[in-house]
N, C-alpha and C. Protein backbone atom coordinates (compact mmCIF):
# COMPACT_ATOMS: atom_id res chain seq x y z
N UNK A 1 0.85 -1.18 0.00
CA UNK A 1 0.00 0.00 0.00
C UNK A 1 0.89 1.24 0.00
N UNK A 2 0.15 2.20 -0.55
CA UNK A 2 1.33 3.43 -0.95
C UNK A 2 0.82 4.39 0.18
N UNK A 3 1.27 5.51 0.44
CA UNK A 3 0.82 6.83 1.31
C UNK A 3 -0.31 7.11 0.97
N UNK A 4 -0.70 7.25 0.20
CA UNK A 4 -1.60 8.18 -0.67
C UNK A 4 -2.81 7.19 -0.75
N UNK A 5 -2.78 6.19 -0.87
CA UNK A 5 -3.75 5.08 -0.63
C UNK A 5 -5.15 5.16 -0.09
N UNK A 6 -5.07 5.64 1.32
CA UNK A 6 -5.89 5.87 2.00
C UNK A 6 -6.75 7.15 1.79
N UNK A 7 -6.07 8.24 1.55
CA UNK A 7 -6.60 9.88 1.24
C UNK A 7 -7.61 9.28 -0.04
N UNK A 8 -6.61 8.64 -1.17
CA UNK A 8 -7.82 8.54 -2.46
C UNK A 8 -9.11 7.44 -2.09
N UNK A 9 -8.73 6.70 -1.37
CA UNK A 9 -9.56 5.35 -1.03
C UNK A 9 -11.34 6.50 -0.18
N UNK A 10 -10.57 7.46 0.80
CA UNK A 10 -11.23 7.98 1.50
C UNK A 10 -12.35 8.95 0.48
N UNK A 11 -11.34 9.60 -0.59
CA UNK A 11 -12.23 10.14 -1.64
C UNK A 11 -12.97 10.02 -2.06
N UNK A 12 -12.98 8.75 -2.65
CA UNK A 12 -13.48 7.32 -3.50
C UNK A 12 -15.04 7.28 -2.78
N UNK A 13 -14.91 6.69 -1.10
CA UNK A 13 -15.89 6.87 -0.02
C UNK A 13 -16.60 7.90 -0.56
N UNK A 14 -16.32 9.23 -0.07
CA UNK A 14 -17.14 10.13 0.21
C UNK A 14 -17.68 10.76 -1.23
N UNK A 15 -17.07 9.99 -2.81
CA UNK A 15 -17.84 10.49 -3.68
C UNK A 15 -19.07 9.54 -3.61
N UNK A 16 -19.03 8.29 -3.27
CA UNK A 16 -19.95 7.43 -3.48
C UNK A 16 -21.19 8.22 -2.38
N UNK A 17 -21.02 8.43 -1.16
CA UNK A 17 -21.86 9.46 -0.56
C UNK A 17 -22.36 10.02 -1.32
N UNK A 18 -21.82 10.92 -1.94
CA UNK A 18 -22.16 12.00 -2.41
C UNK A 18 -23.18 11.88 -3.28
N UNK A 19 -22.82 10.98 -4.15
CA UNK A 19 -23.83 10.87 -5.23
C UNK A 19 -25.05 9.67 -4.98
N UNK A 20 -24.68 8.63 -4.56
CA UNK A 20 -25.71 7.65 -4.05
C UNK A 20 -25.96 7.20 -2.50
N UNK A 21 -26.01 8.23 -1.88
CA UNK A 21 -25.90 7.83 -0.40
C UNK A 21 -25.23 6.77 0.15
N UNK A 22 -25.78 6.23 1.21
CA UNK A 22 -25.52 5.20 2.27
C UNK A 22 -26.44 4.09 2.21
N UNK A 23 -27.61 4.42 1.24
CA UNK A 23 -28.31 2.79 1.49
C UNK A 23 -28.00 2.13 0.40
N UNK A 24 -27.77 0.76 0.88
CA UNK A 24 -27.35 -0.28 -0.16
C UNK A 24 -27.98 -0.69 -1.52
N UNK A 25 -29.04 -0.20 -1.42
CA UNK A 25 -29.87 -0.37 -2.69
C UNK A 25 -30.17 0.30 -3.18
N UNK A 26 -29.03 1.50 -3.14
CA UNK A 26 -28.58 2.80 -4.11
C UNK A 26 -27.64 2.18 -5.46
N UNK A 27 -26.66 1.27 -4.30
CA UNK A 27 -25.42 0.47 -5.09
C UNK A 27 -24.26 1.55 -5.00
N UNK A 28 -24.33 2.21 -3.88
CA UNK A 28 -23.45 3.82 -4.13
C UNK A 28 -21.34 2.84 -4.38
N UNK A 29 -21.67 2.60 -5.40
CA UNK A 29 -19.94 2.57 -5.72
C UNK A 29 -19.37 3.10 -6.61
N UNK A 30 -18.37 3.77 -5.47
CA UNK A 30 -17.41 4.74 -6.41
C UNK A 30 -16.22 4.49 -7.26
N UNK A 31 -15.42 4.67 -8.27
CA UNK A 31 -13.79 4.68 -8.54
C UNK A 31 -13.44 6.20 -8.75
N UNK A 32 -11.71 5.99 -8.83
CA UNK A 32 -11.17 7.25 -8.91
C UNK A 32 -10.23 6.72 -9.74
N UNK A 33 -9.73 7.65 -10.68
CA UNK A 33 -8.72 7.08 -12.12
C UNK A 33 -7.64 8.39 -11.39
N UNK A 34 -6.53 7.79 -11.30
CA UNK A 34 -5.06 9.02 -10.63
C UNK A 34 -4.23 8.41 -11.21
N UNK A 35 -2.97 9.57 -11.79
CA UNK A 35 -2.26 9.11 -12.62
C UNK A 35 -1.04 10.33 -12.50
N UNK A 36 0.34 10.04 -11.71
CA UNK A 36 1.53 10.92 -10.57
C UNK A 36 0.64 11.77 -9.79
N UNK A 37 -0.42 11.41 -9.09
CA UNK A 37 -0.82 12.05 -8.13
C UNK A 37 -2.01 12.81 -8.25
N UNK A 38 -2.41 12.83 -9.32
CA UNK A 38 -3.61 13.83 -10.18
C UNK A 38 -4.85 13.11 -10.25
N UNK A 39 -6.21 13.23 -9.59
CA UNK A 39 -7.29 12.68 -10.95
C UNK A 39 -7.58 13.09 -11.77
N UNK A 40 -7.95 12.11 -12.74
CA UNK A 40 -7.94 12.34 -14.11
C UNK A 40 -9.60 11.75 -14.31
N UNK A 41 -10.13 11.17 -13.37
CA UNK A 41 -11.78 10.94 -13.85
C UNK A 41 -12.63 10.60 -12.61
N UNK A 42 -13.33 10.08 -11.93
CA UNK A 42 -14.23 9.78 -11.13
C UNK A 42 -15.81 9.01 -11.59
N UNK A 43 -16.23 8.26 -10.95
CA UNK A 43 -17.79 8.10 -11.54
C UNK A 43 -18.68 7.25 -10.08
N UNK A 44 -19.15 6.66 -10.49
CA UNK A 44 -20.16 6.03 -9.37
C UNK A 44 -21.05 4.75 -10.10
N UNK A 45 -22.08 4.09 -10.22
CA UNK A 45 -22.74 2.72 -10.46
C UNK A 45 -23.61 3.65 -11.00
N UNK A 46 -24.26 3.27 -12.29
CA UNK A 46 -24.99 3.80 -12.80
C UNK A 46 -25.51 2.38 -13.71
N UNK A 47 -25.70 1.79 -13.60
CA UNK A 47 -25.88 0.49 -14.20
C UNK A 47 -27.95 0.61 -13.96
N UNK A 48 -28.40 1.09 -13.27
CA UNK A 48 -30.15 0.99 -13.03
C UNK A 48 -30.47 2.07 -13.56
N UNK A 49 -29.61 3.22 -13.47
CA UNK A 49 -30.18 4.57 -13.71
C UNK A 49 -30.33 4.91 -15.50
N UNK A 50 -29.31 3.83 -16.07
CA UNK A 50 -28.90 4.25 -17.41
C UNK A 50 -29.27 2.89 -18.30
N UNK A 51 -29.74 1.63 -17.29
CA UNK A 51 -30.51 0.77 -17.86
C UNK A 51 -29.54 -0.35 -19.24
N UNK A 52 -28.08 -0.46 -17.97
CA UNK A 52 -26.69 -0.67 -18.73
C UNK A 52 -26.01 -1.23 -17.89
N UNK A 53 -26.01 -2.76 -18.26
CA UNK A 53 -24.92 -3.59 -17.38
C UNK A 53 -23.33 -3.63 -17.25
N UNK A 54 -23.05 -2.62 -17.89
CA UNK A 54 -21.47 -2.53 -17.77
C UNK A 54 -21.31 -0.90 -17.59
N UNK A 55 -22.51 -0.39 -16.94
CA UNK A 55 -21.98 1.11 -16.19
C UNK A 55 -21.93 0.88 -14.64
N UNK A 56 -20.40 -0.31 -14.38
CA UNK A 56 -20.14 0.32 -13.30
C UNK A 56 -19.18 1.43 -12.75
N UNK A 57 -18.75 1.70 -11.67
CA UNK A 57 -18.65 3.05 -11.53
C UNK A 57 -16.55 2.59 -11.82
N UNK A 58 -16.16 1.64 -11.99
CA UNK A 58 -14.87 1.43 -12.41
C UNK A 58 -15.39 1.54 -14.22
N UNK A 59 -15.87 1.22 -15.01
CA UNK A 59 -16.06 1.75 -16.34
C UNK A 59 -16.66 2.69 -16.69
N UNK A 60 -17.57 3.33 -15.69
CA UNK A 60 -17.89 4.73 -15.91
C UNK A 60 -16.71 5.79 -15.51
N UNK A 61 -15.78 5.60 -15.07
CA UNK A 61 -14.40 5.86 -14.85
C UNK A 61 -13.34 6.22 -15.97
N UNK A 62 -13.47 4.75 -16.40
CA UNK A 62 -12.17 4.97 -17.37
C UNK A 62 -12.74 5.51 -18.44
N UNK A 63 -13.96 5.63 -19.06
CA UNK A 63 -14.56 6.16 -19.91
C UNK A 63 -14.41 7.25 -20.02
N UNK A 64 -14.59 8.84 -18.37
CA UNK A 64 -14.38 9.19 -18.63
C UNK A 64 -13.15 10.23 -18.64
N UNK A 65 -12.42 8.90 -18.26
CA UNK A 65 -10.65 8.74 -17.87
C UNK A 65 -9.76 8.96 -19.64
N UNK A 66 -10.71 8.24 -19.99
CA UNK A 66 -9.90 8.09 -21.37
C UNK A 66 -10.14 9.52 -22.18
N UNK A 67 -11.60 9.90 -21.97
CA UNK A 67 -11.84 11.27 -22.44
C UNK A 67 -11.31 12.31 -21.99
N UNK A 68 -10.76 12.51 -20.73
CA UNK A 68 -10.47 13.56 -20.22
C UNK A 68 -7.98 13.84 -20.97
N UNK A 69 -8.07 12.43 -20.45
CA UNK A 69 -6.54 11.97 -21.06
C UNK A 69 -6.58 11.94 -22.22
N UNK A 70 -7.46 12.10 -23.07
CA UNK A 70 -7.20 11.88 -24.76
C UNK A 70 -6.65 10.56 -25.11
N UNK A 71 -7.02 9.36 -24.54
CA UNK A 71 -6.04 8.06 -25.23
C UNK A 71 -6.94 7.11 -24.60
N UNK A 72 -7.39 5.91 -24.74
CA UNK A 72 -8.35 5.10 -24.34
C UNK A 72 -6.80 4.11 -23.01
N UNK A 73 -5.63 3.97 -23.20
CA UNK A 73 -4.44 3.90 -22.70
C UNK A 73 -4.27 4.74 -21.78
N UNK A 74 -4.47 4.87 -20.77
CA UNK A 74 -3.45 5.64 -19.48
C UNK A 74 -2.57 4.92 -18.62
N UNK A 75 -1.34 4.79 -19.09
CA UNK A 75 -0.53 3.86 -19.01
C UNK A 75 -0.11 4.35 -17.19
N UNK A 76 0.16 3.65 -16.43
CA UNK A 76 0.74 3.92 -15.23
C UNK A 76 -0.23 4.42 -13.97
N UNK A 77 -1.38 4.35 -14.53
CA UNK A 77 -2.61 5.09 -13.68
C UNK A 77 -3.03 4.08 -12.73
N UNK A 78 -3.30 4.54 -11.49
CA UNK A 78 -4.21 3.89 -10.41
C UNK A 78 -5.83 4.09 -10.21
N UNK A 79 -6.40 2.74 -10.47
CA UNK A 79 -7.37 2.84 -10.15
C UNK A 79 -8.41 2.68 -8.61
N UNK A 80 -8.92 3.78 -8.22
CA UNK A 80 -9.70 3.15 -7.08
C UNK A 80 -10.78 3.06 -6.62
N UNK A 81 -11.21 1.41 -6.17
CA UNK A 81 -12.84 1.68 -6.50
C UNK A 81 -12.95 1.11 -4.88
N UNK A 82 -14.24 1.42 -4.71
CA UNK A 82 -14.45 1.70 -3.08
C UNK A 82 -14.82 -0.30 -3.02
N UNK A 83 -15.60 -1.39 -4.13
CA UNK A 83 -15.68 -2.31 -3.84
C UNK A 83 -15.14 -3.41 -4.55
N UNK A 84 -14.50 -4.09 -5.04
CA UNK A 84 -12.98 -5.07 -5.28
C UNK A 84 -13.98 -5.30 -6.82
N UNK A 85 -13.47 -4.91 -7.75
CA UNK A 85 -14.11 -5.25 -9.20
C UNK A 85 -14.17 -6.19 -9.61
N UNK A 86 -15.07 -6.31 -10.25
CA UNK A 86 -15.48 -7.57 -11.05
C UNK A 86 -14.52 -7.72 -12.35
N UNK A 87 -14.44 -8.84 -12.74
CA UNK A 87 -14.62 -9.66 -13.79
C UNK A 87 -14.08 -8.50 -15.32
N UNK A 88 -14.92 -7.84 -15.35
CA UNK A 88 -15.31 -7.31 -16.21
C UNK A 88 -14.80 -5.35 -16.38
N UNK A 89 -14.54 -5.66 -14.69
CA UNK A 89 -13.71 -3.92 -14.87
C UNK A 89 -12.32 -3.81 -14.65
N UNK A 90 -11.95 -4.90 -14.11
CA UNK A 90 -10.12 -5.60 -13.85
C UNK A 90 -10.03 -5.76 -15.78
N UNK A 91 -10.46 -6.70 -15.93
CA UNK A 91 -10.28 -6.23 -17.84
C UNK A 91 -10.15 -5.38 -18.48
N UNK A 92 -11.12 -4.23 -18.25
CA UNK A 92 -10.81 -3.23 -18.80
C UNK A 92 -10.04 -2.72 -18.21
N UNK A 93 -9.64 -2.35 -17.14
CA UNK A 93 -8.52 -1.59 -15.93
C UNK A 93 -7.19 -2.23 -17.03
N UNK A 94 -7.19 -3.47 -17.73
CA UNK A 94 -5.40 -4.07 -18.21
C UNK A 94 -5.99 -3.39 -19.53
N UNK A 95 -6.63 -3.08 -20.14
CA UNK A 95 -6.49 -2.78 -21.58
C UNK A 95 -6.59 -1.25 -21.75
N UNK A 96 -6.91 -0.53 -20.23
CA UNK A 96 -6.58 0.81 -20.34
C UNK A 96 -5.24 1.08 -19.83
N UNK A 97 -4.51 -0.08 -19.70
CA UNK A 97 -3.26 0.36 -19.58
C UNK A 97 -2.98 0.71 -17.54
N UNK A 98 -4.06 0.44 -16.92
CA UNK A 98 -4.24 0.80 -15.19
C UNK A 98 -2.71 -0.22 -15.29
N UNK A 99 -2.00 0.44 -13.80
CA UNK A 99 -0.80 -0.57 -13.45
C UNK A 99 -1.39 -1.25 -12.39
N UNK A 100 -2.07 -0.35 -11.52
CA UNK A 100 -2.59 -0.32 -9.83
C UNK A 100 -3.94 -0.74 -9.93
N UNK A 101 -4.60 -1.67 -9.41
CA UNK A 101 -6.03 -1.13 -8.41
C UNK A 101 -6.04 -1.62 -7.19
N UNK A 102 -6.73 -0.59 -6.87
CA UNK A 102 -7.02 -0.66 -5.33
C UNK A 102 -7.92 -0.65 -4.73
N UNK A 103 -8.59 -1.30 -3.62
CA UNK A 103 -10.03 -1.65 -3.95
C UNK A 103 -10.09 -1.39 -2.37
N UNK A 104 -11.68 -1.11 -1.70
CA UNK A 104 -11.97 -1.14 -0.17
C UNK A 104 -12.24 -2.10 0.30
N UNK A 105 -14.06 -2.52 0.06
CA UNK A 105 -14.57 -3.73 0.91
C UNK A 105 -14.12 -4.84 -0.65
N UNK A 106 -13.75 -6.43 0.22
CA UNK A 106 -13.26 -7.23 -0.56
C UNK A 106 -14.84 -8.36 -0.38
N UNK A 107 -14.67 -9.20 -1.36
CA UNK A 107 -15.49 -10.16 -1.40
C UNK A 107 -16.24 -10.51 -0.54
N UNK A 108 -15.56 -11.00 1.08
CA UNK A 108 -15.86 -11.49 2.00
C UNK A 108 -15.94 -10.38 2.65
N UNK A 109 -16.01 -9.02 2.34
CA UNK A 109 -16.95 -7.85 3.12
C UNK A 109 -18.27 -7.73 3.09
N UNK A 110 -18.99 -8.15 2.04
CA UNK A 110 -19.67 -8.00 1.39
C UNK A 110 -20.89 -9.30 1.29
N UNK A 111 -22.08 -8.74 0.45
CA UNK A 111 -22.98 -10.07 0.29
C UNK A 111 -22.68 -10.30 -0.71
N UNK A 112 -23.03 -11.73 -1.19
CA UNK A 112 -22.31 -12.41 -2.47
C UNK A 112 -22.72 -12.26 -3.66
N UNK A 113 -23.89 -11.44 -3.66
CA UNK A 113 -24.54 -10.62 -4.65
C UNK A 113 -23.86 -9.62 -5.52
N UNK A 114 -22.63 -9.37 -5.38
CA UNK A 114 -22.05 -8.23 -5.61
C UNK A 114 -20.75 -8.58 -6.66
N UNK A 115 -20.82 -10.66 -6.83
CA UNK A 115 -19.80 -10.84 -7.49
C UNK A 115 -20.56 -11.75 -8.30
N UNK A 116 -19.97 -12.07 -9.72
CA UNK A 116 -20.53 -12.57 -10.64
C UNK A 116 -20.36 -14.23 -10.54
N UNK A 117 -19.12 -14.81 -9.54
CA UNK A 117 -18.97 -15.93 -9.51
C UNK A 117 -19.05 -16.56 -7.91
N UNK A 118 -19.55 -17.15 -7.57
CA UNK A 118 -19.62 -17.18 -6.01
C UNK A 118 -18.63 -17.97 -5.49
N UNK A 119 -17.81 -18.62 -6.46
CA UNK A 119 -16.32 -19.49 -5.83
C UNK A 119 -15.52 -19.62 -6.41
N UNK A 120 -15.38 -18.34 -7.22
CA UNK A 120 -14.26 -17.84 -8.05
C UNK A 120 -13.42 -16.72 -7.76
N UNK A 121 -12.24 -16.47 -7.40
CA UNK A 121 -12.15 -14.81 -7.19
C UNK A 121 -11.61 -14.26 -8.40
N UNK A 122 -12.22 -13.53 -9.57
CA UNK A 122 -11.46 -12.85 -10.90
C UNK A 122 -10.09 -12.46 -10.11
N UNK A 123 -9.84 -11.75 -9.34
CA UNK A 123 -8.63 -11.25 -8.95
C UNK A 123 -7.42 -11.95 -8.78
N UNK A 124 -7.81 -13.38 -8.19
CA UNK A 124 -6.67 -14.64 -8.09
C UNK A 124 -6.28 -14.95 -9.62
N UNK A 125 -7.14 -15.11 -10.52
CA UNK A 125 -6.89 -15.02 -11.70
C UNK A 125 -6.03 -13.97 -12.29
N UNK A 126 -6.47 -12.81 -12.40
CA UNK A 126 -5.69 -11.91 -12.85
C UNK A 126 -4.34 -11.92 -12.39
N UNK A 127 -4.32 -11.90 -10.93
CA UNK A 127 -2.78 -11.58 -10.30
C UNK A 127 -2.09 -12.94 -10.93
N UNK A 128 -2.78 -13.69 -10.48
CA UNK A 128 -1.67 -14.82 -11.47
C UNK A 128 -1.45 -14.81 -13.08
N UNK A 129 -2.43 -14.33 -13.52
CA UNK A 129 -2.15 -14.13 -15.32
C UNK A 129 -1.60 -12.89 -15.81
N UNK A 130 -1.74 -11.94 -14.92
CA UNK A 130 -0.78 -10.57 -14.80
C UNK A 130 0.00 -10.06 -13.97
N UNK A 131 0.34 -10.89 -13.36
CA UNK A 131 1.02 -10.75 -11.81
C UNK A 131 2.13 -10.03 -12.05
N UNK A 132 3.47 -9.43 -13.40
CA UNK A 132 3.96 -8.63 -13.61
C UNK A 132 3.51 -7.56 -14.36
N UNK A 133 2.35 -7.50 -14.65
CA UNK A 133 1.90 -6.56 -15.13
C UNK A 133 0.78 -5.13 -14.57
N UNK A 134 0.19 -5.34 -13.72
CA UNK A 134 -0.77 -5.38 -12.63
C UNK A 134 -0.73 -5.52 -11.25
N UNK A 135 -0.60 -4.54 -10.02
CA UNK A 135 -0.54 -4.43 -9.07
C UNK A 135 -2.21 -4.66 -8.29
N UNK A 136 -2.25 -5.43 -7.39
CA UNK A 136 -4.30 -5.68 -6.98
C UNK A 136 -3.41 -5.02 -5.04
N UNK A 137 -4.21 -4.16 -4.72
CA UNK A 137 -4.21 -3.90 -3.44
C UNK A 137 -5.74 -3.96 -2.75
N UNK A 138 -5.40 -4.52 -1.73
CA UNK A 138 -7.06 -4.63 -1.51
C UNK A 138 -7.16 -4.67 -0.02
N UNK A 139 -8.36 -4.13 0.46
CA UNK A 139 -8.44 -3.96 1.99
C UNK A 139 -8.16 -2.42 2.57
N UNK A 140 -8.54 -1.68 1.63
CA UNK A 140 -7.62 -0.36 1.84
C UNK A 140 -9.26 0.35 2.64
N UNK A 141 -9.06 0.83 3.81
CA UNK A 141 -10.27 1.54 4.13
C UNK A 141 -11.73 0.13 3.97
N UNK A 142 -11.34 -0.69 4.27
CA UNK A 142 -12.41 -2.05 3.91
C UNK A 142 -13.40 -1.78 4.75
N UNK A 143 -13.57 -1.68 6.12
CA UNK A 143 -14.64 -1.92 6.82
C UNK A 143 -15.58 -0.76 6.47
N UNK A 144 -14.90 0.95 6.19
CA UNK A 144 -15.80 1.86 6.17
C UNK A 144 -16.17 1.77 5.09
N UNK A 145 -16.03 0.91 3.78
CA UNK A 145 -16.35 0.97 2.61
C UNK A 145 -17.63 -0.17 2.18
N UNK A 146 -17.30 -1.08 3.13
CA UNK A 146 -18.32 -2.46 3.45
C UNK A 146 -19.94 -1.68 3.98
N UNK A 147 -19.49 -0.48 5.02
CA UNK A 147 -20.67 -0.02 5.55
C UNK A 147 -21.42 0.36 4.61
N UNK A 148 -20.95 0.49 3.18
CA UNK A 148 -22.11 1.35 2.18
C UNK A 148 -23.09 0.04 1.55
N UNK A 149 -22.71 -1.26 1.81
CA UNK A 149 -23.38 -2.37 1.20
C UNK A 149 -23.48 -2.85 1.84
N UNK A 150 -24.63 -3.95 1.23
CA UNK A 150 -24.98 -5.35 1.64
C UNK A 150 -23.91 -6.08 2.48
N UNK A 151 -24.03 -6.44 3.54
CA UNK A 151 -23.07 -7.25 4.43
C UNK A 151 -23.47 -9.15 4.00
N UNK A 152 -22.48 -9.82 4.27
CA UNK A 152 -22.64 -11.32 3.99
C UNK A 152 -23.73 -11.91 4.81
N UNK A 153 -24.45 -11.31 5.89
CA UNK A 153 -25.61 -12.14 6.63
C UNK A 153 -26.70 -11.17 6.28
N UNK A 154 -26.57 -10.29 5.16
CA UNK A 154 -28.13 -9.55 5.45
C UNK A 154 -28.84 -10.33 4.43
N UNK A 155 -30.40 -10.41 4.94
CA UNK A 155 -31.51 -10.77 3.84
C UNK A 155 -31.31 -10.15 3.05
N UNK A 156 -31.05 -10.25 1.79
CA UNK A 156 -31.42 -9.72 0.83
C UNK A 156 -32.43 -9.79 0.15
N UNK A 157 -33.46 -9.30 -0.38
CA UNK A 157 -34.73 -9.96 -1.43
C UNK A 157 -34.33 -10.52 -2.63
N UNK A 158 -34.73 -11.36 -3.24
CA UNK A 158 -34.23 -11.69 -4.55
C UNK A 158 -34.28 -10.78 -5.77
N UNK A 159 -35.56 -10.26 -5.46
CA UNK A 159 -35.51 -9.31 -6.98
C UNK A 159 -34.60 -7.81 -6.91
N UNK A 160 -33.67 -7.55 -5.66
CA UNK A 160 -32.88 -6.36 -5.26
C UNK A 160 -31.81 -6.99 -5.89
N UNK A 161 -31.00 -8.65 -5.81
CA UNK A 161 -30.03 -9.59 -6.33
C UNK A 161 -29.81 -9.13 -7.60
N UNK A 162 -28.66 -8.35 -7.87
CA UNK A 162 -28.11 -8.68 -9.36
C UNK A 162 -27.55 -9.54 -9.72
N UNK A 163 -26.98 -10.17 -9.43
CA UNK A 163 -26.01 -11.87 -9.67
C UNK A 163 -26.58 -13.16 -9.37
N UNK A 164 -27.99 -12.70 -8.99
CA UNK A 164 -28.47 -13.97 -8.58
C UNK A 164 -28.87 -15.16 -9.80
């Protein structure tokens, strides 16, 4: 974990506040795209609002990470998203060129609703298939970041379940 870790992790937090509160069935998750110390984009889960399964708030990010940087590539950039990405935004995070991500509440913070495979971790994958290419930090600010979601013993309803 770097210095700076925590300040952006904390950011990360309080944009997800900002824009989708504190109740869990807002989905308030944030990322932050930083690149020598700078952000370069921000976003939040917009996946219900925009009626779009791949607007989460790590690809609503680099999207408009890539727009703001002029290059769909931001080579050396850290990404940070307040809940450990899926599948599907660690992918894009290697083809935008991310070196870093850094993530808050991890899998087992969380209800299992929140990951696409329930006994898979994408991340064990990646670090082993990019493990020189790709830095995964995780646990950074975890518990205050867990408080914005679903915890592993809450009822959930089924039709609130996206992964179900």
């Amino acid at each position: 974990m770097q210095r700076d870790d925590i300040e952006w992790m904390s950011t990360a937090r309080d944009h997800a506040i900002a824009e989708k509160g504190t109740d869990p069935a807002n989905t308030p998750i944030a990322a932050i795209l930083v690149l020598d110390g700078e952000e370069i984009a921000r976003g939040v889960n917009h996946t219900a609002e925009c009626c779009d399964a791949t607007a989460h708030a790590e690809i609503v990010t680099l999207r408009a990470g890539g727009a703001a940087f002029g290059d769909m590539r931001i080579e050396g950039a850290t990404l940070y998203s307040t809940l450990q990405p899926c599948g599907m935004c660690t992918f894009a995070s290697i083809w935008a060129g991310v070196s870093r991500i850094v993530y808050g509440a991890g899998r087992d913070d969380v209800h299992e609703m929140y990951f696409e495979d329930r006994h898979l971790s994408t991340l064990d994958f990646i670090a082993d298939a990019y493990k020189d290419d790709l830095e995964l930090v995780g646990g950074v600010l975890a518990e205050a970041c867990a408080d914005l979601y679903f915890r592993p013993g809450d009822d959930v309803p089924e039709e609130m379940q996206a992964n179900d």
